[in-house]
Protein backbone atom coordinates (compact mmCIF):
# COMPACT_ATOMS: atom_id res chain seq x y z
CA UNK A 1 29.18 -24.74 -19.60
CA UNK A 2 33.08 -24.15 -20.29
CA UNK A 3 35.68 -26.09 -18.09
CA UNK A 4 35.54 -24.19 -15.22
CA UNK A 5 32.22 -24.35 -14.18
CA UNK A 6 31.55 -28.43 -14.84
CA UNK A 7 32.53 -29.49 -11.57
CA UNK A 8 30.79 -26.42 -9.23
CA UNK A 9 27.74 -27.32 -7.84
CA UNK A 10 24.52 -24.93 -8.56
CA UNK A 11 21.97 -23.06 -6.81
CA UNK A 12 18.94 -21.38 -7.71
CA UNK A 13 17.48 -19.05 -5.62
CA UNK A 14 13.89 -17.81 -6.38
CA UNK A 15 13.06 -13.94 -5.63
CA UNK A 16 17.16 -13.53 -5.93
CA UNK A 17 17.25 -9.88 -7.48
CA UNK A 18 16.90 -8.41 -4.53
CA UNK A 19 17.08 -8.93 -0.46
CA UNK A 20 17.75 -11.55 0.98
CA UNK A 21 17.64 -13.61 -1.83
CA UNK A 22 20.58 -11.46 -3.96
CA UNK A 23 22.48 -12.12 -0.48
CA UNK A 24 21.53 -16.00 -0.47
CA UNK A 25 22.93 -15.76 -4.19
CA UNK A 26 25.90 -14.00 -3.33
CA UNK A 27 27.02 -15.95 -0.41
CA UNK A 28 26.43 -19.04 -2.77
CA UNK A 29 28.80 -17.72 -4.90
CA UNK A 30 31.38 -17.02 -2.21
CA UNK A 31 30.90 -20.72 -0.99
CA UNK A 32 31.79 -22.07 -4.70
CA UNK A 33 28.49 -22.57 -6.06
CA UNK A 34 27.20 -21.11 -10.17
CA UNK A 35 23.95 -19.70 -8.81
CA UNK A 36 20.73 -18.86 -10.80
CA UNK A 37 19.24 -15.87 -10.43
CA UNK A 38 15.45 -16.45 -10.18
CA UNK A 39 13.33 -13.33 -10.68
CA UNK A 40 10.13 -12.72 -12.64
CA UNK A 41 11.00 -9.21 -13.52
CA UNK A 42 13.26 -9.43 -16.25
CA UNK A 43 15.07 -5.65 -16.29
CA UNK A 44 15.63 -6.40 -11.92
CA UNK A 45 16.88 -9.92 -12.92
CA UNK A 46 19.21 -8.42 -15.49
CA UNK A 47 20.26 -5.54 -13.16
CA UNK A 48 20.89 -8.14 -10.38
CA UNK A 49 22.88 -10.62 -12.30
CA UNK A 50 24.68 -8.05 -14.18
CA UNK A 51 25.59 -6.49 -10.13
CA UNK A 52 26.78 -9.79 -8.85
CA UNK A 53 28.74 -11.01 -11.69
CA UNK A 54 30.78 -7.08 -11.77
CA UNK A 55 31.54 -8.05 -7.58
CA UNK A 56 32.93 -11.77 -9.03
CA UNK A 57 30.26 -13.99 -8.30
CA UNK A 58 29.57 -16.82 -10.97
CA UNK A 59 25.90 -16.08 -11.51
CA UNK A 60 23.12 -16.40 -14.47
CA UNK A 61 19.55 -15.54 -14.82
CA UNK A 62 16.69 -17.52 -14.28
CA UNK A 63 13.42 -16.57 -15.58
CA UNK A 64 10.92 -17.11 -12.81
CA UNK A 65 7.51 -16.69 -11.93
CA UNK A 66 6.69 -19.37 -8.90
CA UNK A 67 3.43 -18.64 -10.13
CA UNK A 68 3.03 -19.73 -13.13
CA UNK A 69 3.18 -23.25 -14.43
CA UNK A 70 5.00 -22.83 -17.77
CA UNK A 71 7.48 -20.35 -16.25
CA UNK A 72 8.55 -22.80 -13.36
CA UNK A 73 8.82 -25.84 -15.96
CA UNK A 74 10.99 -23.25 -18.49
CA UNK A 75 13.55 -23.32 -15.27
CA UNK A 76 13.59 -26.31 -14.46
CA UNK A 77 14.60 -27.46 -18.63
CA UNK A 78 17.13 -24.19 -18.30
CA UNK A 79 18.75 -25.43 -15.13
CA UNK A 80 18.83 -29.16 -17.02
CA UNK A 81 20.37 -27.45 -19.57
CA UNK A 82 22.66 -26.13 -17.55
CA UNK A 83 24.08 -29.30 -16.15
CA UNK A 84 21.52 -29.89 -13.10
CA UNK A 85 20.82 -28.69 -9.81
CA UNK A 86 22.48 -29.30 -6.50
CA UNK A 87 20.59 -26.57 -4.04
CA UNK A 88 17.00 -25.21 -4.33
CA UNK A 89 16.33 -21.82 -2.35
CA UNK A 90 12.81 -20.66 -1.76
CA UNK A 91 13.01 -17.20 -1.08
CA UNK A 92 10.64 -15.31 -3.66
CA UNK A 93 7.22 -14.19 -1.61
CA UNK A 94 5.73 -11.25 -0.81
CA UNK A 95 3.40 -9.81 1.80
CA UNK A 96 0.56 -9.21 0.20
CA UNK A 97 -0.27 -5.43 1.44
CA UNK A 98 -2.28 -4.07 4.53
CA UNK A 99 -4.12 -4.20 5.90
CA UNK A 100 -4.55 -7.75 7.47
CA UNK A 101 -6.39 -7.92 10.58
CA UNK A 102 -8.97 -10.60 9.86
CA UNK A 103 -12.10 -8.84 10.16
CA UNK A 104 -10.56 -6.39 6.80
CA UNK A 105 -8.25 -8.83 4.67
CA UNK A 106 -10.12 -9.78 1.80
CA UNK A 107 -10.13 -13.43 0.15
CA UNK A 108 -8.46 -11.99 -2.72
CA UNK A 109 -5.73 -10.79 -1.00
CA UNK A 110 -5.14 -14.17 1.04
CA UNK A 111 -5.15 -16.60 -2.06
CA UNK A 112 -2.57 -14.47 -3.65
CA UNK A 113 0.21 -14.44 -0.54
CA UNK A 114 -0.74 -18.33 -0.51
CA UNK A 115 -0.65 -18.55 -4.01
CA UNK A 116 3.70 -16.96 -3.75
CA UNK A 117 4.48 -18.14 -0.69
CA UNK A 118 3.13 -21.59 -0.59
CA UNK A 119 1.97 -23.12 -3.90
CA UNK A 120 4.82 -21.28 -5.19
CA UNK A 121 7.22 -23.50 -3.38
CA UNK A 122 5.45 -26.82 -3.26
CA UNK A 123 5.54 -25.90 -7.70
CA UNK A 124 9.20 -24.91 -7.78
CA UNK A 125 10.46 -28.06 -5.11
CA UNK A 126 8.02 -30.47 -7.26
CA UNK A 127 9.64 -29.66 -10.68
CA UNK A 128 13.21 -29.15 -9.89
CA UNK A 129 13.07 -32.70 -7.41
CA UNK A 130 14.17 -34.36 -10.35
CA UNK A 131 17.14 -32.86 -10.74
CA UNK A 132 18.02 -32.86 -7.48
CA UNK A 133 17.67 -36.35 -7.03
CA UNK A 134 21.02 -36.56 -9.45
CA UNK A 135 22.73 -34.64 -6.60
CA UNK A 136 25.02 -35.96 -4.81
CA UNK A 137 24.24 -33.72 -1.75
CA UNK A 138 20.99 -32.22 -2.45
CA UNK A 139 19.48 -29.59 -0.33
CA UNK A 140 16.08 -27.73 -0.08
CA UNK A 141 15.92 -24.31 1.90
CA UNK A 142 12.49 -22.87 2.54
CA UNK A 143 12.83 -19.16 3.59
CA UNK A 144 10.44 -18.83 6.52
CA UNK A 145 10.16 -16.15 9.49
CA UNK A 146 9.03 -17.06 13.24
CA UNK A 147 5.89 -14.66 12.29
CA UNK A 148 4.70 -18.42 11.32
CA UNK A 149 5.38 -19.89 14.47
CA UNK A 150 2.36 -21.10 16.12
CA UNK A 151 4.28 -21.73 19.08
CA UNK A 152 5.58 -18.08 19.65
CA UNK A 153 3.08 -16.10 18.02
CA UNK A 154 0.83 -17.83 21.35
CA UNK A 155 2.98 -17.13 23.80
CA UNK A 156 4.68 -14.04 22.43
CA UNK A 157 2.12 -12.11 20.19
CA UNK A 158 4.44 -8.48 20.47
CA UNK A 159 8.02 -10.50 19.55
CA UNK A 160 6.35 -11.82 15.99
CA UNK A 161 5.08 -9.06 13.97
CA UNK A 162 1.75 -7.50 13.82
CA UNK A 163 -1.33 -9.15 13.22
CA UNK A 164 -1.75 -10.43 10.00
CA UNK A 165 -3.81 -12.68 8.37
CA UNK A 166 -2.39 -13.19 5.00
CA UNK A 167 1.56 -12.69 5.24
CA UNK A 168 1.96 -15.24 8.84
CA UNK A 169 -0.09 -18.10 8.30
CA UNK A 170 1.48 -18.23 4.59
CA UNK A 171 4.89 -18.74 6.99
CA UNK A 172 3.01 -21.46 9.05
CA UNK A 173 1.50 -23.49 5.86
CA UNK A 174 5.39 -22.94 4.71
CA UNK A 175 6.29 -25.26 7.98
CA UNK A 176 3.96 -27.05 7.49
CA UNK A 177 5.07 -28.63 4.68
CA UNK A 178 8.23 -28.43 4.75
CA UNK A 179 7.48 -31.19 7.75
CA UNK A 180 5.66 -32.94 5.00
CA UNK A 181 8.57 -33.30 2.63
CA UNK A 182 11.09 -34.18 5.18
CA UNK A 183 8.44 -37.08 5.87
CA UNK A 184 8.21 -38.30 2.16
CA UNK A 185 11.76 -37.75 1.42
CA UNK A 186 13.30 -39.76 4.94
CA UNK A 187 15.80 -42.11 3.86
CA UNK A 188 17.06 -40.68 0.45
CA UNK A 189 19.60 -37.87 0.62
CA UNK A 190 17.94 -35.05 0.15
CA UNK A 191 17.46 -32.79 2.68
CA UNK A 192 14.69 -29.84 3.06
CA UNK A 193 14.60 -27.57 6.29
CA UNK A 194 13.04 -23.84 6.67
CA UNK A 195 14.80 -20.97 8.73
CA UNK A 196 14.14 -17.32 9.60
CA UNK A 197 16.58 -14.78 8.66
CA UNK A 198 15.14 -12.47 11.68
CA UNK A 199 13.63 -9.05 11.07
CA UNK A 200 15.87 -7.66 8.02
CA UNK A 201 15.48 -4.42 6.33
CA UNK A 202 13.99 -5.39 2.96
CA UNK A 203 10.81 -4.01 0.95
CA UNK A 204 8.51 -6.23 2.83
CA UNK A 205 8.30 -4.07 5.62
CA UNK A 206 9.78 -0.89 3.82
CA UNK A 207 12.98 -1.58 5.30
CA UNK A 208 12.38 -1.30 9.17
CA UNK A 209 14.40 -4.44 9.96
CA UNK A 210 17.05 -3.76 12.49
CA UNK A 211 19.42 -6.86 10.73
CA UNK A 212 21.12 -6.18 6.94
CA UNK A 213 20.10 -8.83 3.94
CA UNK A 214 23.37 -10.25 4.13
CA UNK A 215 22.87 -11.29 8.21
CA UNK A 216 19.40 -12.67 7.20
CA UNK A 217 21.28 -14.42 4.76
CA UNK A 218 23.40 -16.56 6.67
CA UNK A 219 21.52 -18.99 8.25
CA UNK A 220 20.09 -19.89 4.72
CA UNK A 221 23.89 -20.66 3.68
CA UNK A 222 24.53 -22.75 6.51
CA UNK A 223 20.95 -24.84 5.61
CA UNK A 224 22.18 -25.16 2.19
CA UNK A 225 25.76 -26.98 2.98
CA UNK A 226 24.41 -29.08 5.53
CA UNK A 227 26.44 -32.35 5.64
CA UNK A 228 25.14 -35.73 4.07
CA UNK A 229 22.90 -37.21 7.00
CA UNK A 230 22.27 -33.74 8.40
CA UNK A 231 18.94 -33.04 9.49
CA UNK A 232 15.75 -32.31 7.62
CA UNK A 233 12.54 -31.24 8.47
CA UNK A 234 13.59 -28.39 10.86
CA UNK A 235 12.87 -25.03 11.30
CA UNK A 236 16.04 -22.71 12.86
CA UNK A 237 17.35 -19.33 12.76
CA UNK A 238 20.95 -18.60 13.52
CA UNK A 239 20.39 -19.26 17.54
CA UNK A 240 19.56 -22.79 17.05
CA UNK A 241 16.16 -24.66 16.50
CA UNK A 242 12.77 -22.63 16.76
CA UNK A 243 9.29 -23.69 17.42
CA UNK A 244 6.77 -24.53 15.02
């Protein structure tokens, strides 16, 4: 690190090439922050960093695969290496293709959503934890949707997305334990909460969002600059707290 960037904070973001998670990394970078760049795919992490650092932003590239054991443990020594970690963003999952009614998704299909969207996270939070205990003001974001809201997807069914059987209950798990790390981390200072950027045009649903990446964004930066003592273990969007 040279002079100028010892006394930033920094962010990874996982699934940042693109999305809502290049927005998350931008808007990082607006707020102050050296963000990594978390991607798998090594020619869209390159073409992603290489983007955000020609618009300003202070950004480098993480090698990522939430999937994989040895990748996530590489990224957690590279962010060591590069002086620690103050924010952890969740972002990277995918849908894991149609159809999913339940009577046609296959087994297959549903360990591999839970496999990105769930293990994924609990592997990422578990090995970078340890740097973010160093933190002063350390912060987990979970990147959730209301498509995992028990709550609304009962009393709503047509506001939450079609039926699926793969993609949504990977969201509710998400909740789920993101409720359980609030639990076992009460009383230190990290905090860990989950939002929903609302329905954004992105790849995931071959962009028929109605909101742009960077709106979806936003409520992710707010969730990641929470003040000390803010609270942890909820689940928002940018209207305020949403159901479980």
């Amino acid at each position: 690190m040279t002079d100028s960037t010892e006394n930033k904070k920094t962010a990874l973001v996982t699934g940042a090439n693109k999305g809502i998670g290049y927005e998350i990394a931008a808007g990082l970078s607006r707020l102050g922050f050296r963000v990594g760049v978390g991607a798998r795919d090594a020619g869209r992490r390159e073409e992603a960093v290489a983007k955000l650092q020609a618009e300003g932003h202070d950004v480098f590239g993480v090698p990522l695969d939430v999937t994989d054991d040895a990748s996530v443990a590489a990224a957690a020594a590279q962010l060591e290496q590069e002086g620690g970690l103050d924010v952890l963003v969740n972002n990277a999952a995918i849908t894991g293709g149609m159809p999913q009614e339940p009577t046609k998704v296959t087994a297959e299909q549903v360990l591999g959503v839970v496999d990105t969207n769930v293990i994924g996270v609990i592997r990422v939070t578990n090995a970078m934890l340890p740097l973010l205990r160093r933190s002063p003001s350390p912060r987990i974001v979970n990147v959730s949707s209301t498509v995992g809201s028990l709550t609304l997807q009962t009393a709503q069914a047509d506001a939450v997305g079609p039926i699926s059987a793969a993609y949504s209950p990977t969201k509710s798990y998400l909740n789920a334990i993101t409720i359980q790390y609030a639990k076992e981390l009460a009383g230190t200072n990290v905090l860990i909460n989950a939002g929903c950027p609302g329905y954004v045009a992105t790849d995931l649903n071959n962009f028929q969002g109605f909101r742009t990446p960077e709106q979806g964004a936003a409520i992710f930066l707010e969730l990641a600059t929470l003040p000390d003592g803010g609270p942890s273990g909820t689940f928002r969007d940018e209207t305020g707290i949403q159901p479980w």
